[in-house]
Protein backbone atom coordinates (compact mmCIF):
# COMPACT_ATOMS: atom_id res chain seq x y z
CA UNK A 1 -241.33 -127.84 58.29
CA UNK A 2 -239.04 -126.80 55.44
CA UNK A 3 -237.16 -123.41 56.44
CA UNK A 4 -238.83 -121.02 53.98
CA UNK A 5 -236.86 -117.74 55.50
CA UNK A 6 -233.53 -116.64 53.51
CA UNK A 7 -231.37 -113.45 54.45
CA UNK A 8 -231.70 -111.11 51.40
CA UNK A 9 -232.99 -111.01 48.08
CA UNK A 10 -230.47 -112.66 46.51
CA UNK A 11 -230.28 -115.33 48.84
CA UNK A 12 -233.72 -115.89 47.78
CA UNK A 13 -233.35 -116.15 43.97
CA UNK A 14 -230.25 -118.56 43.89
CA UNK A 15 -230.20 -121.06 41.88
CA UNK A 16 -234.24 -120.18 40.69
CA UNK A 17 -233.00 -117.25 37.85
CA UNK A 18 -232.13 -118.28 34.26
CA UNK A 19 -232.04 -116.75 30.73
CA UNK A 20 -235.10 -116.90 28.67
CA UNK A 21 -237.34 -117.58 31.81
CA UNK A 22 -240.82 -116.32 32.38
CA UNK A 23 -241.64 -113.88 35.65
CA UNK A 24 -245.10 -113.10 37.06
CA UNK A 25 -244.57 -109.91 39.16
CA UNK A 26 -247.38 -108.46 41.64
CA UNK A 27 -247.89 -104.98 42.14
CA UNK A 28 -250.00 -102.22 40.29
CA UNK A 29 -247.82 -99.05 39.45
CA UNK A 30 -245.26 -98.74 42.69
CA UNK A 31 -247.99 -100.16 44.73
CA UNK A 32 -247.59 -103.79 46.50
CA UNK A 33 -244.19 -103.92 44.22
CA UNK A 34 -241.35 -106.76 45.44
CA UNK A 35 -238.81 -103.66 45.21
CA UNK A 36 -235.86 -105.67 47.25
CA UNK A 37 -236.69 -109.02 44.63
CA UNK A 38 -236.34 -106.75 41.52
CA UNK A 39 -233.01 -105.29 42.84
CA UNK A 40 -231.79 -108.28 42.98
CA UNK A 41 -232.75 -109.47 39.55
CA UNK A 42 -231.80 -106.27 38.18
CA UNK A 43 -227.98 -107.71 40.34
CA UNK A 44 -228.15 -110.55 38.80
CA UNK A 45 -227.88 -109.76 35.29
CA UNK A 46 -230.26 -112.67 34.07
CA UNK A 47 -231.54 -111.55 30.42
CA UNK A 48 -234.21 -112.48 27.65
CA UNK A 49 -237.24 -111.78 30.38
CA UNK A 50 -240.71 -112.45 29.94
CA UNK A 51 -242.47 -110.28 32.58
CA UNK A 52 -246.12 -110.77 33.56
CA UNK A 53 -247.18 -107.60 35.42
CA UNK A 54 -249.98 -105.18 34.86
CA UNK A 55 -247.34 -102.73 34.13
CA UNK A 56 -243.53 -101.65 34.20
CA UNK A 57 -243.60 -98.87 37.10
CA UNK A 58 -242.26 -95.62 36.56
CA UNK A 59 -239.28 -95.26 34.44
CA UNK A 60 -235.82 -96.09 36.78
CA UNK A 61 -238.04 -97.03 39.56
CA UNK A 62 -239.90 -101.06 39.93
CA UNK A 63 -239.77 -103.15 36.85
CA UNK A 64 -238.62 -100.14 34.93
CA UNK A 65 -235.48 -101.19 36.40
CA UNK A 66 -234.93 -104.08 34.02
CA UNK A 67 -236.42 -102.00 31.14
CA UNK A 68 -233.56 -99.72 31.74
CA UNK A 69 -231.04 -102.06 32.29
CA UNK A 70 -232.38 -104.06 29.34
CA UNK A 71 -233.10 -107.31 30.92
CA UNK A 72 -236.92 -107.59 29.34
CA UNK A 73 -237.40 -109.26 26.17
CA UNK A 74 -241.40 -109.53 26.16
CA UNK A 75 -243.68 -107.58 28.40
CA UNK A 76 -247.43 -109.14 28.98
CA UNK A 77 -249.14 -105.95 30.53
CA UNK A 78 -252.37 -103.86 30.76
CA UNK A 79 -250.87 -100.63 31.46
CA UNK A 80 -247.96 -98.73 30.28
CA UNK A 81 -248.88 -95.32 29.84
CA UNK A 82 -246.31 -93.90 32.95
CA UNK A 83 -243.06 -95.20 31.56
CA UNK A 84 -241.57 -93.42 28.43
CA UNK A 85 -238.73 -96.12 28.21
CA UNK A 86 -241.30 -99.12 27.79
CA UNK A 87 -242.51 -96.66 25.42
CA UNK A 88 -239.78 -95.57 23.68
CA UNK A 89 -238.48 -99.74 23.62
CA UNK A 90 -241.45 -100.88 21.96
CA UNK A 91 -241.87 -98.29 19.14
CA UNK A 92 -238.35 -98.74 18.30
CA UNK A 93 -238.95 -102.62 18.13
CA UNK A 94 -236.83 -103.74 21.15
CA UNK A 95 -239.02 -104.83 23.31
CA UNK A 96 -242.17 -107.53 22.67
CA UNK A 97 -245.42 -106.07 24.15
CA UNK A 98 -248.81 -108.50 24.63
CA UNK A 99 -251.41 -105.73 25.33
CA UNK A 100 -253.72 -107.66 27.83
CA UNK A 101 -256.76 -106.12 29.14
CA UNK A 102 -256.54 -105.80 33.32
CA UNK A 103 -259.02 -108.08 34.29
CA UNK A 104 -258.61 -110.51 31.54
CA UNK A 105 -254.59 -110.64 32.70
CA UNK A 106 -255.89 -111.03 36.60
CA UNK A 107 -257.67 -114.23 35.22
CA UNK A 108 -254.86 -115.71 32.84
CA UNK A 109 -252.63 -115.96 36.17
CA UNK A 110 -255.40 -117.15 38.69
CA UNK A 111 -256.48 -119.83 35.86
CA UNK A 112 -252.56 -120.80 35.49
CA UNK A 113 -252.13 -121.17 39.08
CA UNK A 114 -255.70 -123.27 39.28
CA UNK A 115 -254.55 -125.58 36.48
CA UNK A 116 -257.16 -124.17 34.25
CA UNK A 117 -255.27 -123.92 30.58
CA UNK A 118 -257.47 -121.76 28.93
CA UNK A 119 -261.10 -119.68 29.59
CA UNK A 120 -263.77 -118.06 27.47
CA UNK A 121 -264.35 -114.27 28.17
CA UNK A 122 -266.40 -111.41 26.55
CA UNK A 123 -263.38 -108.80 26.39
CA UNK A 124 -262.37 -108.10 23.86
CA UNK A 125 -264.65 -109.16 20.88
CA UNK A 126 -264.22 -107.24 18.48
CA UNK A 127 -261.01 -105.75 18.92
CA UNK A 128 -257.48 -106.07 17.96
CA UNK A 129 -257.11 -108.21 21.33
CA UNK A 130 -259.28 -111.10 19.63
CA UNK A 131 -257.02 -111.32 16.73
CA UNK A 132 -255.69 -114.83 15.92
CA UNK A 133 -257.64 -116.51 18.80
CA UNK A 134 -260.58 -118.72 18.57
CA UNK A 135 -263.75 -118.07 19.02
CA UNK A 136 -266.39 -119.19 20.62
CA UNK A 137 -270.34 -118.86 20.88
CA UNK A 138 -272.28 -119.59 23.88
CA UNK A 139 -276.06 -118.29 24.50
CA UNK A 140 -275.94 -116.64 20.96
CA UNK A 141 -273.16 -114.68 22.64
CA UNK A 142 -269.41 -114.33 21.02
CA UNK A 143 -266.85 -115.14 23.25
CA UNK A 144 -262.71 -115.45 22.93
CA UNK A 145 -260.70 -118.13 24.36
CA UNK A 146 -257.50 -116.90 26.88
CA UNK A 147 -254.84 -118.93 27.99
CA UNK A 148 -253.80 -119.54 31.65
CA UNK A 149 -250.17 -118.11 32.33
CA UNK A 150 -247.69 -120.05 34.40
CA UNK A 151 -244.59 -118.51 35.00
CA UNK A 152 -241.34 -119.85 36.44
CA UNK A 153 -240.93 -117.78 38.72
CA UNK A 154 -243.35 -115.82 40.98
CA UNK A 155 -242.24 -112.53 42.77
CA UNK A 156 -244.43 -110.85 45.03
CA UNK A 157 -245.17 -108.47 47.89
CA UNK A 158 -246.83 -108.41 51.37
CA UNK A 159 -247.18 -107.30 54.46
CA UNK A 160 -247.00 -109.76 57.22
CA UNK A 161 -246.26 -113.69 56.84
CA UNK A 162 -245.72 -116.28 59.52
CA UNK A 163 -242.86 -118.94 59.14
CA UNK A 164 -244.90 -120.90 57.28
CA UNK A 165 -245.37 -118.61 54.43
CA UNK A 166 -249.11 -118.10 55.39
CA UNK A 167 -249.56 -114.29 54.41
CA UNK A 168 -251.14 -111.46 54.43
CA UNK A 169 -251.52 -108.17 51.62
CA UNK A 170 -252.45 -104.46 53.52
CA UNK A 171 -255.10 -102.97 52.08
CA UNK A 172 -254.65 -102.35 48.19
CA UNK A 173 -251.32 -104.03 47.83
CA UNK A 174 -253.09 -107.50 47.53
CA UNK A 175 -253.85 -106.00 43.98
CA UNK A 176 -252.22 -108.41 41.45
CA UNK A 177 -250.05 -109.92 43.90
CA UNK A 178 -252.60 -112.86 45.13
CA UNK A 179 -252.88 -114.24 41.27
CA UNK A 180 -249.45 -113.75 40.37
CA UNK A 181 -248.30 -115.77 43.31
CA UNK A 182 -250.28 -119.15 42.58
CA UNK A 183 -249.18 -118.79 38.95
CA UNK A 184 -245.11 -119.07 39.37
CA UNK A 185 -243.63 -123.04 39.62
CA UNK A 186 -241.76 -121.07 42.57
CA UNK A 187 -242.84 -118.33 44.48
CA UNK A 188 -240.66 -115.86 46.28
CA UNK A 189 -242.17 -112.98 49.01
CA UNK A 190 -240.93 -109.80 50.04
CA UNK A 191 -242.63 -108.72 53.43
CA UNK A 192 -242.34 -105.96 56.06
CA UNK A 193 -242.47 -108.73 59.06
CA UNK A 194 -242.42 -112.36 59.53
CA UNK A 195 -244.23 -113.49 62.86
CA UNK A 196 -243.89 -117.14 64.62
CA UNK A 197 -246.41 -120.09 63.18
CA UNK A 198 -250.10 -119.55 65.17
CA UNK A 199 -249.40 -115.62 65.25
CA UNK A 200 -251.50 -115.26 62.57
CA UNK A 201 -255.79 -115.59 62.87
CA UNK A 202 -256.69 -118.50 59.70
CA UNK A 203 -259.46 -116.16 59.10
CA UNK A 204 -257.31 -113.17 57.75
CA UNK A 205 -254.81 -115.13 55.91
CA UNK A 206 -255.06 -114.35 52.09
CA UNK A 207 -252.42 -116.93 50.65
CA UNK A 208 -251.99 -119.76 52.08
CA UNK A 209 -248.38 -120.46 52.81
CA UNK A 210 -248.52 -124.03 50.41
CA UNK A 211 -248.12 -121.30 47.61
CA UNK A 212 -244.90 -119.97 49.09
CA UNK A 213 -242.07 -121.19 48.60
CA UNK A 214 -239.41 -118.67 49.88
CA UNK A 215 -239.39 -115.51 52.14
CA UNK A 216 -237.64 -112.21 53.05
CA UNK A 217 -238.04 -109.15 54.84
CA UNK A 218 -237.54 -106.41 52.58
CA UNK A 219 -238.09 -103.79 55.29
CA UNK A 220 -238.11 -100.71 55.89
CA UNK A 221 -239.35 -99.45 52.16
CA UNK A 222 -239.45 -95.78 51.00
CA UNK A 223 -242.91 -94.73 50.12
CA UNK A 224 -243.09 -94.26 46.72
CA UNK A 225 -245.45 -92.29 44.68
CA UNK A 226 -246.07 -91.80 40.81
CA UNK A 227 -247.75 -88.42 40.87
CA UNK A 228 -247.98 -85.86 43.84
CA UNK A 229 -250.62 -83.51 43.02
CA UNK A 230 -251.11 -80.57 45.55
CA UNK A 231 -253.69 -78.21 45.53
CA UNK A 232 -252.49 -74.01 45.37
CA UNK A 233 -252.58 -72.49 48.40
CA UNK A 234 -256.03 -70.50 48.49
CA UNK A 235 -254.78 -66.88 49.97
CA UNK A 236 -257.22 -65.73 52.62
């Protein structure tokens, strides 16, 4: 059994990071994010980035890190309505943007990591999304043809993996992290524990640790969150 385990971040990334490469990162806001693997990319200076995420974080905080550092050359994303540098980047001309609608972007990385190159979906008929693809109809239906992403690399976050690689997401974290992670040539995992091979029930595991390629513990993490809202105190 190939040892799958490095020290750091870092450790993790060496000799997989180059110029001009192509990144599918899990996570949805600060949620499920691989904050220790984005440090270390961040560290690394690597430039020219395509990033395939569903958005950039928060600005100075997740990928917003390499918007601020300028490491991102092309962004393929659903939402970026929380970070005014991605903003600010893109109106000025900076930085590439491929609006992608959520669960159409979901799909391009689970079809990439399937070896399907390309799928017909409803979404987006009839909007700017459809522009300069082709177009098919099935059932009298119009549909648009997608391409499958595959990335170079993978980096994701989870919550418990064995030595294996065989892991498992908590609750909402699995988000974009399960597609993202078939779709990289390598994929790298952040998690909060690593447990011994057989620690783990078969029946609970939600990526199989064939998909993995290297691990870390990134623990302990900071809760982060976007927007605290708190109700005024009612007076009695």
């Amino acid at each position: 059994m190939a040892n799958k385990l490095y020290t750091d971040a870092a450790a993790a990334l060496e000799g997989v990071l180059f110029d001009g490469m192509t990144i599918c990162a899990g996570g949805f806001g600060l949620c499920g994010i691989p904050e220790r693997l984005i440090d270390a990319i961040e560290a690394s200076g690597v430039r020219d980035l395509t990033i395939a995420s569903n958005n950039a974080g928060i600005d100075g905080q997740g990928l917003g890190k390499l918007l601020r550092s300028r490491q991102v050359k092309k962004m393929i994303s659903s939402y970026v309505g929380e970070n005014k540098e991605f903003e600010r980047q893109y109106l000025s001309g900076e930085l590439e943007v491929e609006f992608c609608p959520q669960g159409t972007l979901a799909e391009r990385c689970r079809a990439g990591g399937a070896g399907i190159p390309g799928f017909y979906t409803k979404t987006g008929v009839g909007t700017q999304v459809a522009e300069g693809k082709e177009t098919k109809v099935f059932d009298g239906q119009e549909y648009i043809l997608e391409r499958g992403i595959r990335a170079d690399l993978a980096i994701i976050k989870g919550w418990k993996a064995d030595e294996s690689g065989n892991l498992i997401f908590r609750k909402t974290a699995r988000n974009f992290n399960q597609p993202m992670a078939t779709a990289g040539k390598i994929c790298v995992a952040e998690v909060e524990e690593i447990v011994p091979v057989g620690s783990l029930d078969p029946d609970t595991i939600h990526l199989p640790g064939i998909y993995v390629k290297r691990t870390i513990v990134g623990a302990p993490y900071d809760k982060q969150i976007e927007f605290r809202t708190v109700r005024e105190r009612v007076s009695a």
